[in-house]
C-alpha atoms as a PDB file:
ATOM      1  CA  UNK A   1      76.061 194.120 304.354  1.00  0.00           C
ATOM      2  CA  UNK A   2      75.500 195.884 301.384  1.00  0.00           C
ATOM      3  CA  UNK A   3      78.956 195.142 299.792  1.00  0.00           C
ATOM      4  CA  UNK A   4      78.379 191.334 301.016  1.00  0.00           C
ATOM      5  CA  UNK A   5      74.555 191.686 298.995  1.00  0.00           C
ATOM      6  CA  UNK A   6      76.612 193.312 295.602  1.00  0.00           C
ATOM      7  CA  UNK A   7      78.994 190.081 296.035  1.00  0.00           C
ATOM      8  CA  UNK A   8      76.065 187.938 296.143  1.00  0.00           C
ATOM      9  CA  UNK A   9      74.246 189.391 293.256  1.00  0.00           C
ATOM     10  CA  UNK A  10      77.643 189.606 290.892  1.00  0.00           C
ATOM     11  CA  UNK A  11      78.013 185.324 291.807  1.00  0.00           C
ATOM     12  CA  UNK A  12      73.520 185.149 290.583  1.00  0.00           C
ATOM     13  CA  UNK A  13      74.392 186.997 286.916  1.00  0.00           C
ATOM     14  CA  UNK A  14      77.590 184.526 286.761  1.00  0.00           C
ATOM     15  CA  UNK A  15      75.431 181.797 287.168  1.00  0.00           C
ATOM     16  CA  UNK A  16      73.093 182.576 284.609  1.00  0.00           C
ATOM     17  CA  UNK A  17      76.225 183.427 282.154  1.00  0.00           C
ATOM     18  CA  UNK A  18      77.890 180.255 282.722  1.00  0.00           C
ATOM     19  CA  UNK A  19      74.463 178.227 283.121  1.00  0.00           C
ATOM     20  CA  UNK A  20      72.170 180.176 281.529  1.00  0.00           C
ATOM     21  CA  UNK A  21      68.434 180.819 282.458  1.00  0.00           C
ATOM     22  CA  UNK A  22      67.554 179.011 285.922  1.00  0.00           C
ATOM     23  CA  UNK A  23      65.019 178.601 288.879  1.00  0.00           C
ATOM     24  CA  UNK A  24      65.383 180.822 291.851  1.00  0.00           C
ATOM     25  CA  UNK A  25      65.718 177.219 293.440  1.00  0.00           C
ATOM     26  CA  UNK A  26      68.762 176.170 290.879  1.00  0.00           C
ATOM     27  CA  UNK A  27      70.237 179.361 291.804  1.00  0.00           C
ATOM     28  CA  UNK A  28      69.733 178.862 295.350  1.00  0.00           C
ATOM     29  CA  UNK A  29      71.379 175.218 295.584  1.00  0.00           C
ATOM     30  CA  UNK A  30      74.216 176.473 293.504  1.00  0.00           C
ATOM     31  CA  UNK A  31      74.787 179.085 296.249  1.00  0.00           C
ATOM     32  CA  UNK A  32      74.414 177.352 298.958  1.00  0.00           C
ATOM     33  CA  UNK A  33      71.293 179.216 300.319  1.00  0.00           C
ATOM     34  CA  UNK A  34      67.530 179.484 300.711  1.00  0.00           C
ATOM     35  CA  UNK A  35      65.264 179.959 298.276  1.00  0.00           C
ATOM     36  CA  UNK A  36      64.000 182.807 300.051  1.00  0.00           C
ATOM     37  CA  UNK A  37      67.234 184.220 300.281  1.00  0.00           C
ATOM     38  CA  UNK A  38      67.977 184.437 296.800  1.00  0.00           C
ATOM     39  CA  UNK A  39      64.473 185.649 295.597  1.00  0.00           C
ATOM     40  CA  UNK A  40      65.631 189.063 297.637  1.00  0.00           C
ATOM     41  CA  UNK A  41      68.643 189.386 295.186  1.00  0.00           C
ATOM     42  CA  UNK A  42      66.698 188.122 292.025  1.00  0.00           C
ATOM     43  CA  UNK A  43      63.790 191.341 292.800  1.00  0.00           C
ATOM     44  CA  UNK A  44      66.777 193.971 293.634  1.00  0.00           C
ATOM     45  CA  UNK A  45      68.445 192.564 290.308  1.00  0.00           C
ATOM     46  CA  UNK A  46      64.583 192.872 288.315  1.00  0.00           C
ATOM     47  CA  UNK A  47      64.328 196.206 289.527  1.00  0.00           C
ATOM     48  CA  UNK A  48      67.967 197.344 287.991  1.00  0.00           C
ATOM     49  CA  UNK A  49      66.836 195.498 284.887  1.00  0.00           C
ATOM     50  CA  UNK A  50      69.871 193.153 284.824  1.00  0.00           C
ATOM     51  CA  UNK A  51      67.718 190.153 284.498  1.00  0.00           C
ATOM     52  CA  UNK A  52      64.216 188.894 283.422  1.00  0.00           C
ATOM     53  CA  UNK A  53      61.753 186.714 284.728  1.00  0.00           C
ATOM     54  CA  UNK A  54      59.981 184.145 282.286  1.00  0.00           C
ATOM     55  CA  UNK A  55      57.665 181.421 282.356  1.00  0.00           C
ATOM     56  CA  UNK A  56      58.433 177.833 281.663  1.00  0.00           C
ATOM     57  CA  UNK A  57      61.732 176.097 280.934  1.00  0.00           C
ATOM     58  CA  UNK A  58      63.785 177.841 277.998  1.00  0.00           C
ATOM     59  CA  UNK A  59      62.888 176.400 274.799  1.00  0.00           C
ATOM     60  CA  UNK A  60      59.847 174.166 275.776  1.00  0.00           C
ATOM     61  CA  UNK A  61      56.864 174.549 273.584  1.00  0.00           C
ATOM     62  CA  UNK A  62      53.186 174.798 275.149  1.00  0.00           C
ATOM     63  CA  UNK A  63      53.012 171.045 274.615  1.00  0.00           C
ATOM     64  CA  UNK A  64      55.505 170.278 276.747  1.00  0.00           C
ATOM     65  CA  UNK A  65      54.791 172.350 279.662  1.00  0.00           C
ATOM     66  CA  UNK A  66      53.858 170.024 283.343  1.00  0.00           C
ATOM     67  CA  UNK A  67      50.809 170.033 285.324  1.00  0.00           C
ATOM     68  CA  UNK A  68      50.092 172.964 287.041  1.00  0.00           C
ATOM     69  CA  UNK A  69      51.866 176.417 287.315  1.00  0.00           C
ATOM     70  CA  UNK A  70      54.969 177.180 284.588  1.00  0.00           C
ATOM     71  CA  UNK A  71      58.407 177.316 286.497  1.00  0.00           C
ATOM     72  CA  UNK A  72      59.596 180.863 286.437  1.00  0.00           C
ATOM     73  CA  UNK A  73      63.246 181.529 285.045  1.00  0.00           C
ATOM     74  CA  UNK A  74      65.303 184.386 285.149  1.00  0.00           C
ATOM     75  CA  UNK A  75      67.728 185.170 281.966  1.00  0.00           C
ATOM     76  CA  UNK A  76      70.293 187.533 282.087  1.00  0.00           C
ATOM     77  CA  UNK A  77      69.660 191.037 280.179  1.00  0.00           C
ATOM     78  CA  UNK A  78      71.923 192.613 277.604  1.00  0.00           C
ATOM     79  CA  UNK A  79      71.870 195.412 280.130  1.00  0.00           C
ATOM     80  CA  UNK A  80      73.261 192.628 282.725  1.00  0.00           C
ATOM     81  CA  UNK A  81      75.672 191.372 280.490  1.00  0.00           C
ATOM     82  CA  UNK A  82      77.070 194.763 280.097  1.00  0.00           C
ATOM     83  CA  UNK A  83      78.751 193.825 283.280  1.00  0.00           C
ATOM     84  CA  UNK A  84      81.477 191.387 282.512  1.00  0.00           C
ATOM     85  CA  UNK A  85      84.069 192.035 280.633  1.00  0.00           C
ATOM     86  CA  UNK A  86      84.567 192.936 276.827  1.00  0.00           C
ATOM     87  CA  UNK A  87      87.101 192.926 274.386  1.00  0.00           C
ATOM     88  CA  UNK A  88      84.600 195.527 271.459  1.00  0.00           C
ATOM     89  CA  UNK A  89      87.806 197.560 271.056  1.00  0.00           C
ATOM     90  CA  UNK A  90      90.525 194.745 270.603  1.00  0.00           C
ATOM     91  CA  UNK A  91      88.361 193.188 268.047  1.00  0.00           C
ATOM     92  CA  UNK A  92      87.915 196.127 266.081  1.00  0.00           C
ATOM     93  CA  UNK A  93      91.664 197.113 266.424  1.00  0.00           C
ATOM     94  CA  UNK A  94      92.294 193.361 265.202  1.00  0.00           C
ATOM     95  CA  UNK A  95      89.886 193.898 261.964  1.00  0.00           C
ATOM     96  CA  UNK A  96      90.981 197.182 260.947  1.00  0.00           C
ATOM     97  CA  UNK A  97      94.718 196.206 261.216  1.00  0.00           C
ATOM     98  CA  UNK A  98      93.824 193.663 258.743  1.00  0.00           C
ATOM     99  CA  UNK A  99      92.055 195.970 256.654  1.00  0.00           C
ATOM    100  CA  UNK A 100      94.625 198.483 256.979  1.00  0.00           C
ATOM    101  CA  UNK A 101      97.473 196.069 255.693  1.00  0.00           C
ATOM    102  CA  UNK A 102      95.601 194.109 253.159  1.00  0.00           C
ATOM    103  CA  UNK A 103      93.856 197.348 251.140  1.00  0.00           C
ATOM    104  CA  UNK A 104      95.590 200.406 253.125  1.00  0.00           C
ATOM    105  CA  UNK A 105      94.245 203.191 254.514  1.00  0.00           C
ATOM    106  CA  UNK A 106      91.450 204.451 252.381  1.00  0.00           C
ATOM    107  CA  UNK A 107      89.822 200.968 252.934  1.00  0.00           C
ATOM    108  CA  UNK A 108      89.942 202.040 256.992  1.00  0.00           C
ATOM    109  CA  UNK A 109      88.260 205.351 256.037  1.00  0.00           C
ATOM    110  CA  UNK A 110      85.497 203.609 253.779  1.00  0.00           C
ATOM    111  CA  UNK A 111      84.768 201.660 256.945  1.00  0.00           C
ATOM    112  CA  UNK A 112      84.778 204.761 259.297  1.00  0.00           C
ATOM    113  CA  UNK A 113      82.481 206.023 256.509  1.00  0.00           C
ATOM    114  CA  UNK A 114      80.011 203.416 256.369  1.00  0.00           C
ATOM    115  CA  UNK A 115      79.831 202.917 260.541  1.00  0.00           C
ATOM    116  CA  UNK A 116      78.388 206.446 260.986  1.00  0.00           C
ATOM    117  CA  UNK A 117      76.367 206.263 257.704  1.00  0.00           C
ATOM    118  CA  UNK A 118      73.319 205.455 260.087  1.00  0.00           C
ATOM    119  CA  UNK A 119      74.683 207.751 262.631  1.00  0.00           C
ATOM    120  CA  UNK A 120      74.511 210.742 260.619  1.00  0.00           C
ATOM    121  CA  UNK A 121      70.629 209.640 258.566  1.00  0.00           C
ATOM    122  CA  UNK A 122      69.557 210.037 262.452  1.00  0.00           C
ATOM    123  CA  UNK A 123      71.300 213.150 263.300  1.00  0.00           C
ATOM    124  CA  UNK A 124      69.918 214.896 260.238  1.00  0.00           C
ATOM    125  CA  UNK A 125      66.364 213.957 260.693  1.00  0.00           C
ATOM    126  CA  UNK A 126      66.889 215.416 264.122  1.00  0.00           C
ATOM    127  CA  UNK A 127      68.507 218.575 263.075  1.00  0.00           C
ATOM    128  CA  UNK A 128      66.506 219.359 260.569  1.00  0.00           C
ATOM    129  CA  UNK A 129      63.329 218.927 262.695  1.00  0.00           C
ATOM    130  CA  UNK A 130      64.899 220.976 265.640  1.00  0.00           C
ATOM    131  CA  UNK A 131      65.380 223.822 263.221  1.00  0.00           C
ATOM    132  CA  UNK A 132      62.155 224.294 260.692  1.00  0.00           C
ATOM    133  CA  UNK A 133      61.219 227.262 260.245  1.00  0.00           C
ATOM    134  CA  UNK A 134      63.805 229.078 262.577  1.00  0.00           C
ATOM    135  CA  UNK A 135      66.721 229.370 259.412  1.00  0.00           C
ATOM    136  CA  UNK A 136      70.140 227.310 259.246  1.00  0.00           C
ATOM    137  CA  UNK A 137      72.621 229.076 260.274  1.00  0.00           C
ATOM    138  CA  UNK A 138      75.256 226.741 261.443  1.00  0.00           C
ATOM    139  CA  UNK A 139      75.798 227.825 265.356  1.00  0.00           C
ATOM    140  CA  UNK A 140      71.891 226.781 265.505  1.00  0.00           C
ATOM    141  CA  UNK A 141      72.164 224.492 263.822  1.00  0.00           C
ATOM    142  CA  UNK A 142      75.295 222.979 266.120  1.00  0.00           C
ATOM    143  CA  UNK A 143      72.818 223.562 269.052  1.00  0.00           C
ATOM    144  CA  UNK A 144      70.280 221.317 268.231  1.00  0.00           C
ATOM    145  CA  UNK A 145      73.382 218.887 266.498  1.00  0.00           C
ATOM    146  CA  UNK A 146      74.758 218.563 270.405  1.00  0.00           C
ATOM    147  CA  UNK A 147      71.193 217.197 271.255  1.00  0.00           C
ATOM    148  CA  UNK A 148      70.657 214.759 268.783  1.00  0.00           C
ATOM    149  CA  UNK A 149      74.292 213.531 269.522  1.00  0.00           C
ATOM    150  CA  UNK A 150      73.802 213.407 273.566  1.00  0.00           C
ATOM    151  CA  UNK A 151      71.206 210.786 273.076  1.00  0.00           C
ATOM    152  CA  UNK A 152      73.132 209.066 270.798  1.00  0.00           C
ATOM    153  CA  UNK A 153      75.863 208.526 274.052  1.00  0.00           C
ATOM    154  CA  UNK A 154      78.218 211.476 273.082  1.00  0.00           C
ATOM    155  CA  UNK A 155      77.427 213.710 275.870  1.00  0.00           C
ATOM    156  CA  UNK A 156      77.392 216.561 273.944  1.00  0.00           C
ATOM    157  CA  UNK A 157      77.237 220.588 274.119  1.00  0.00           C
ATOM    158  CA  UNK A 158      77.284 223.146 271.786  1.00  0.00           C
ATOM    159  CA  UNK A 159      78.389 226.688 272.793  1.00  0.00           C
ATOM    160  CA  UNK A 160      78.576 230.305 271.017  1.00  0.00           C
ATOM    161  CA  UNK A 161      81.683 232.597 271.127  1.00  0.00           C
ATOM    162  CA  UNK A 162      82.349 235.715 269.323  1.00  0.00           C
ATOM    163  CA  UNK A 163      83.599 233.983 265.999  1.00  0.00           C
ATOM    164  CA  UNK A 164      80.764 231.366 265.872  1.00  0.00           C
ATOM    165  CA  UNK A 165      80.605 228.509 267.868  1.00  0.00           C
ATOM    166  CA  UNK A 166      82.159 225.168 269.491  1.00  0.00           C
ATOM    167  CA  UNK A 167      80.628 221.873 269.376  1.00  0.00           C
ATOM    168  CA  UNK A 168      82.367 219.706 272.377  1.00  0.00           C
ATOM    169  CA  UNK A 169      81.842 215.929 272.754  1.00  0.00           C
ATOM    170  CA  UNK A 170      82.554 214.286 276.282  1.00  0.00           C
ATOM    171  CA  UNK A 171      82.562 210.975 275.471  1.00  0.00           C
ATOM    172  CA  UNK A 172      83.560 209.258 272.354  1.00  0.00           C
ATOM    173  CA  UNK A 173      82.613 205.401 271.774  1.00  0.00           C
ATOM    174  CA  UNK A 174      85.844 204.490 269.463  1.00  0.00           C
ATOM    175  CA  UNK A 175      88.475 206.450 271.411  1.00  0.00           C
ATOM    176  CA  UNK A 176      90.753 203.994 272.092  1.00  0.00           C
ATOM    177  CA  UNK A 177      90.143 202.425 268.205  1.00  0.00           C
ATOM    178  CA  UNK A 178      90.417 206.213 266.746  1.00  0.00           C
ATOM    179  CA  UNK A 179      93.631 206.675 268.592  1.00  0.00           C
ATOM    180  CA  UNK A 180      95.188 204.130 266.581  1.00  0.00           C
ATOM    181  CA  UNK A 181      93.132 205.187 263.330  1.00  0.00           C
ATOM    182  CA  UNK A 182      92.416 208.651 262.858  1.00  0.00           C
ATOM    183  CA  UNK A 183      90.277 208.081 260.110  1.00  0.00           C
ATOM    184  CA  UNK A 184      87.577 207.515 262.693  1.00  0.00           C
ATOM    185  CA  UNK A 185      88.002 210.815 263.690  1.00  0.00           C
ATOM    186  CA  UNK A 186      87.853 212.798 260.110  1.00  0.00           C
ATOM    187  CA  UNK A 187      85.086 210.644 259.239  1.00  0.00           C
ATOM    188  CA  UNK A 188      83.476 212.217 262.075  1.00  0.00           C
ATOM    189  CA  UNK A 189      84.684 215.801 261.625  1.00  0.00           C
ATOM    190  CA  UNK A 190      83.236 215.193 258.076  1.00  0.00           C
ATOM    191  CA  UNK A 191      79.644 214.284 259.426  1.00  0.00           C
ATOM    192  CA  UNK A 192      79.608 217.309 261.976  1.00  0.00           C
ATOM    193  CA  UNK A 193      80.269 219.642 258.658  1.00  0.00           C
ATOM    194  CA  UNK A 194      77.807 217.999 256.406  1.00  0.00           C
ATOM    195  CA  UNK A 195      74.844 218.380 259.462  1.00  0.00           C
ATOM    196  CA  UNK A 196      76.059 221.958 260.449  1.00  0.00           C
ATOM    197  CA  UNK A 197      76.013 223.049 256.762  1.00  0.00           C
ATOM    198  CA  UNK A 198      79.698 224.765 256.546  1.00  0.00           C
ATOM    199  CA  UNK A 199      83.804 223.520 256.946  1.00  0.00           C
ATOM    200  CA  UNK A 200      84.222 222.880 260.620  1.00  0.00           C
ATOM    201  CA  UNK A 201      87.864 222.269 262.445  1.00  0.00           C
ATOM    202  CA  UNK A 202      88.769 219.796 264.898  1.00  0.00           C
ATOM    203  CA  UNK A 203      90.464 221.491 267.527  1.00  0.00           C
ATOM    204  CA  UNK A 204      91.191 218.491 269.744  1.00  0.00           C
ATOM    205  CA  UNK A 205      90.120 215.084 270.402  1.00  0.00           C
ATOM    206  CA  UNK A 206      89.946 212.275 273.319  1.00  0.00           C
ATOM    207  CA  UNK A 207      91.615 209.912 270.892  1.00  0.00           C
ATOM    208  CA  UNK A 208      94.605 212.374 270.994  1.00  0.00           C
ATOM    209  CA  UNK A 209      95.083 212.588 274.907  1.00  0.00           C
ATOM    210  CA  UNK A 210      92.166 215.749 275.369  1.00  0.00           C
ATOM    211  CA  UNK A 211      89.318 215.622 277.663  1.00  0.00           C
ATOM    212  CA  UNK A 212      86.810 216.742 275.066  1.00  0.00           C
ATOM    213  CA  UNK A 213      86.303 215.967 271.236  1.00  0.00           C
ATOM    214  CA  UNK A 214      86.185 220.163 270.431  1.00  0.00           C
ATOM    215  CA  UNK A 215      85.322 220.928 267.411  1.00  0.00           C
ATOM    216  CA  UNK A 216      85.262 224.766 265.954  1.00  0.00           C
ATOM    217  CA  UNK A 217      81.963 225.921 263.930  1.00  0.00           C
ATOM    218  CA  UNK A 218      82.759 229.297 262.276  1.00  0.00           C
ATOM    219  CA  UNK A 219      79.987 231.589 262.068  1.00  0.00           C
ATOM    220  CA  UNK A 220      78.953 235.020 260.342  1.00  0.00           C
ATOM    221  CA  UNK A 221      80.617 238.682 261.036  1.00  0.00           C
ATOM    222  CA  UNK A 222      79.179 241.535 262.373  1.00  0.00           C
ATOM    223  CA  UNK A 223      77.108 243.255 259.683  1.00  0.00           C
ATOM    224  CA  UNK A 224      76.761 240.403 257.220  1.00  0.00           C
ATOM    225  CA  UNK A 225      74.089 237.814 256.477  1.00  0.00           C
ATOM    226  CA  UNK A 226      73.928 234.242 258.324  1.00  0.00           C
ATOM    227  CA  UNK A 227      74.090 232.099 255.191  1.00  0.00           C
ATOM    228  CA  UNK A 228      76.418 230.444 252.545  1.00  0.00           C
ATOM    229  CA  UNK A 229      79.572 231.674 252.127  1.00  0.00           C
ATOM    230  CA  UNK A 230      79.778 234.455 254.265  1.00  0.00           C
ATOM    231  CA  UNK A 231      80.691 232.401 257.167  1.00  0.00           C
ATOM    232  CA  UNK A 232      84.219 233.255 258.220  1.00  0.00           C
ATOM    233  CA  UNK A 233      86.027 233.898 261.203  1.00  0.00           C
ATOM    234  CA  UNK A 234      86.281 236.868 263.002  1.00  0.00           C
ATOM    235  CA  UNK A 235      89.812 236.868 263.388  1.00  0.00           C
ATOM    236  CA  UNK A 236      90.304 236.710 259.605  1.00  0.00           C
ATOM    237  CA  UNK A 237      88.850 239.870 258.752  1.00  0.00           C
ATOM    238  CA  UNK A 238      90.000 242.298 256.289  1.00  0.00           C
ATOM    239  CA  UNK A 239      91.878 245.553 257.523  1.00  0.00           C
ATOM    240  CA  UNK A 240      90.949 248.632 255.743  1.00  0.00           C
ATOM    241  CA  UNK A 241      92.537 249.592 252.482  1.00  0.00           C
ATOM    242  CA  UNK A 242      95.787 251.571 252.531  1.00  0.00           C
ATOM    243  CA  UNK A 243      95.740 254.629 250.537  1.00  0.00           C
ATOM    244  CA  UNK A 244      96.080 254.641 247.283  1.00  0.00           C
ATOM    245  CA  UNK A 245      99.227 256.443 245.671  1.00  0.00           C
ATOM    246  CA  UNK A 246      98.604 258.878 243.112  1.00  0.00           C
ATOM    247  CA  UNK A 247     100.147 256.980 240.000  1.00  0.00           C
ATOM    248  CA  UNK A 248      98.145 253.971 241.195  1.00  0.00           C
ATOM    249  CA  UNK A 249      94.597 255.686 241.772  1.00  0.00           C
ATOM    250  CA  UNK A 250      94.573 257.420 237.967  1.00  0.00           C
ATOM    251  CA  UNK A 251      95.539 253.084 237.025  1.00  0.00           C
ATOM    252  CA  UNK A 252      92.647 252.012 239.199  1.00  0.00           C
ATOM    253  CA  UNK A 253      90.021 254.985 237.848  1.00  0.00           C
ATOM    254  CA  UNK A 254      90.258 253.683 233.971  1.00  0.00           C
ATOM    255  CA  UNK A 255      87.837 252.506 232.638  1.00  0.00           C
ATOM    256  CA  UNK A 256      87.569 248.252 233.525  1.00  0.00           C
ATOM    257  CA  UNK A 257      90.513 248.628 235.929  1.00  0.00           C
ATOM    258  CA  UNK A 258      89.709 246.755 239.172  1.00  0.00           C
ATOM    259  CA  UNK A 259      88.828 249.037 241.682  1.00  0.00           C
ATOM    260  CA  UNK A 260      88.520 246.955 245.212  1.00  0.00           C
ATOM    261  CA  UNK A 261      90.185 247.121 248.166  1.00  0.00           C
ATOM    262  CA  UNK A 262      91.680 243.376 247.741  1.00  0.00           C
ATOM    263  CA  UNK A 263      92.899 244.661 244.305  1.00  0.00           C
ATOM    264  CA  UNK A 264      94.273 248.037 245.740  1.00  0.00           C
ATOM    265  CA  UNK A 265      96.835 245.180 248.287  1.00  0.00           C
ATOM    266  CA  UNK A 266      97.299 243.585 245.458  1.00  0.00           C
ATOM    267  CA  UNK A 267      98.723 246.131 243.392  1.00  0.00           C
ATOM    268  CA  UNK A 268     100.677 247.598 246.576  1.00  0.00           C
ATOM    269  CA  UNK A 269     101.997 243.899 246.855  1.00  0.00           C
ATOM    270  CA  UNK A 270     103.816 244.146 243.051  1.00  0.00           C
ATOM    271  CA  UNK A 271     104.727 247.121 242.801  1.00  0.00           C
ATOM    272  CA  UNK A 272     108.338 247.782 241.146  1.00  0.00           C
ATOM    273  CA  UNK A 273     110.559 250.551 240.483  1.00  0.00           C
ATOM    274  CA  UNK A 274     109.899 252.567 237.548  1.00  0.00           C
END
């Protein structure tokens, strides 16, 4: 029964695609059934907001309404057309081809550029109100990032590990376009750094093949403060300074000699024979 009723309900929004806004009794004789009958399918298809009910016949004006009560007519929603079949992503493959052939690929990028122009003005307003008063650091900053992107339709999270953090993106809109165009992608890698405030790396993508868009957000060593530059990875810190060798530490002790650690390698590094 209930597969029969889903059958029955798929043929009512076809109608109203190929015929456009109708009567529940136009409906009905195109069916085959009662009235009654298809007023059940029209309220279960109301309630899952797939259609709309209006008064009087599409495009009349109040003058030319009839005696007594308006008709009602149901039109098919945008959330009802949703339903049948698109072709989005071979229309946008078709117009960035073109774009790509005619004025190569930086043209593609300007248009990656300019689609998530709006994308990211929403994102920051977001961010930025997420995180008054509580500091930017970027691995809060991701946090409150993965929000404003879930309800944007990108399903996202943000998580920390020990050398920052990882912002990862379940569902991407333009997959199947961005596997074609990667531009798409750095665009987007390019937005996630401008909102987080630092360099971020694209570790994979579901463009590329990967069941998540992960993207790495360095944050701050142990010891040292959560802003600016001092962002780095933990895996790239410095090891300790080797000693110095005794012709080598009377160089470094003059007077304006360098005297840091990173200048101590550095010396090691080109040092000749006497």
């Amino acid at each position: 029964m209930e597969t029969e009723d889903r059958s029955t309900r798929h043929r009512v929004t076809a109608l109203l695609v190929e015929h456009g806004p109708q009567t529940a009794s136009e409906l009905a004789g195109r069916l085959g059934v009662s009235p009654a009958a298809v007023r059940r399918h029209l309220d279960a298809l109301l309630v899952t907001g797939r259609i709309e009910e209006r008064q009087g016949a599409p495009g009349a004006g109040a003058g030319q309404r009839g005696r007594g009560r308006p008709a009602r007519y149901y039109h098919l929603t945008d959330a009802g057309r949703s339903a049948f079949p698109h072709a989005y992503d071979d229309l946008a493959l078709t117009a960035l081809r073109h774009i790509a052939s005619s004025q190569g690929p930086d043209a593609v990028r300007a248009v990656a550029e300019a689609q998530l122009s709006g994308l990211e003005e929403r994102c920051s307003t977001a961010v930025e109100q997420a995180t008054a008063g509580r500091g930017g650091a970027p691995v809060d900053r991701a946090q409150a990032l993965a929000s404003a992107l879930t309800a944007e339709g990108y399903a996202a999270a943000a998580s920390t590990l020990a050398g920052g953090g990882q912002l990862c993106q379940h569902h991407c809109p333009v997959a199947h376009v961005a596997a074609e165009f990667p531009q798409l992608c750095e665009a987007e890698t390019a937005v996630i750094g401008r909102l987080v405030g630092t360099h971020v790396q694209r570790l994979a993508t579901i463009a590329h093949g990967d069941g998540v868009c992960t993207t790495h957000i360095p944050g701050p060593l142990p010891g040292l403060p959560r802003s600016g530059s001092e962002h780095t990875r933990a895996g790239n810190r410095s090891a300790p300074a080797r000693p110095v060798p005794g012709d080598r530490r009377a160089q470094s002790a003059r007077p304006g000699a360098p005297s840091t650690a990173s200048s101590t390698r550095l010396f090691d590094r080109e040092r000749t024979p006497a």
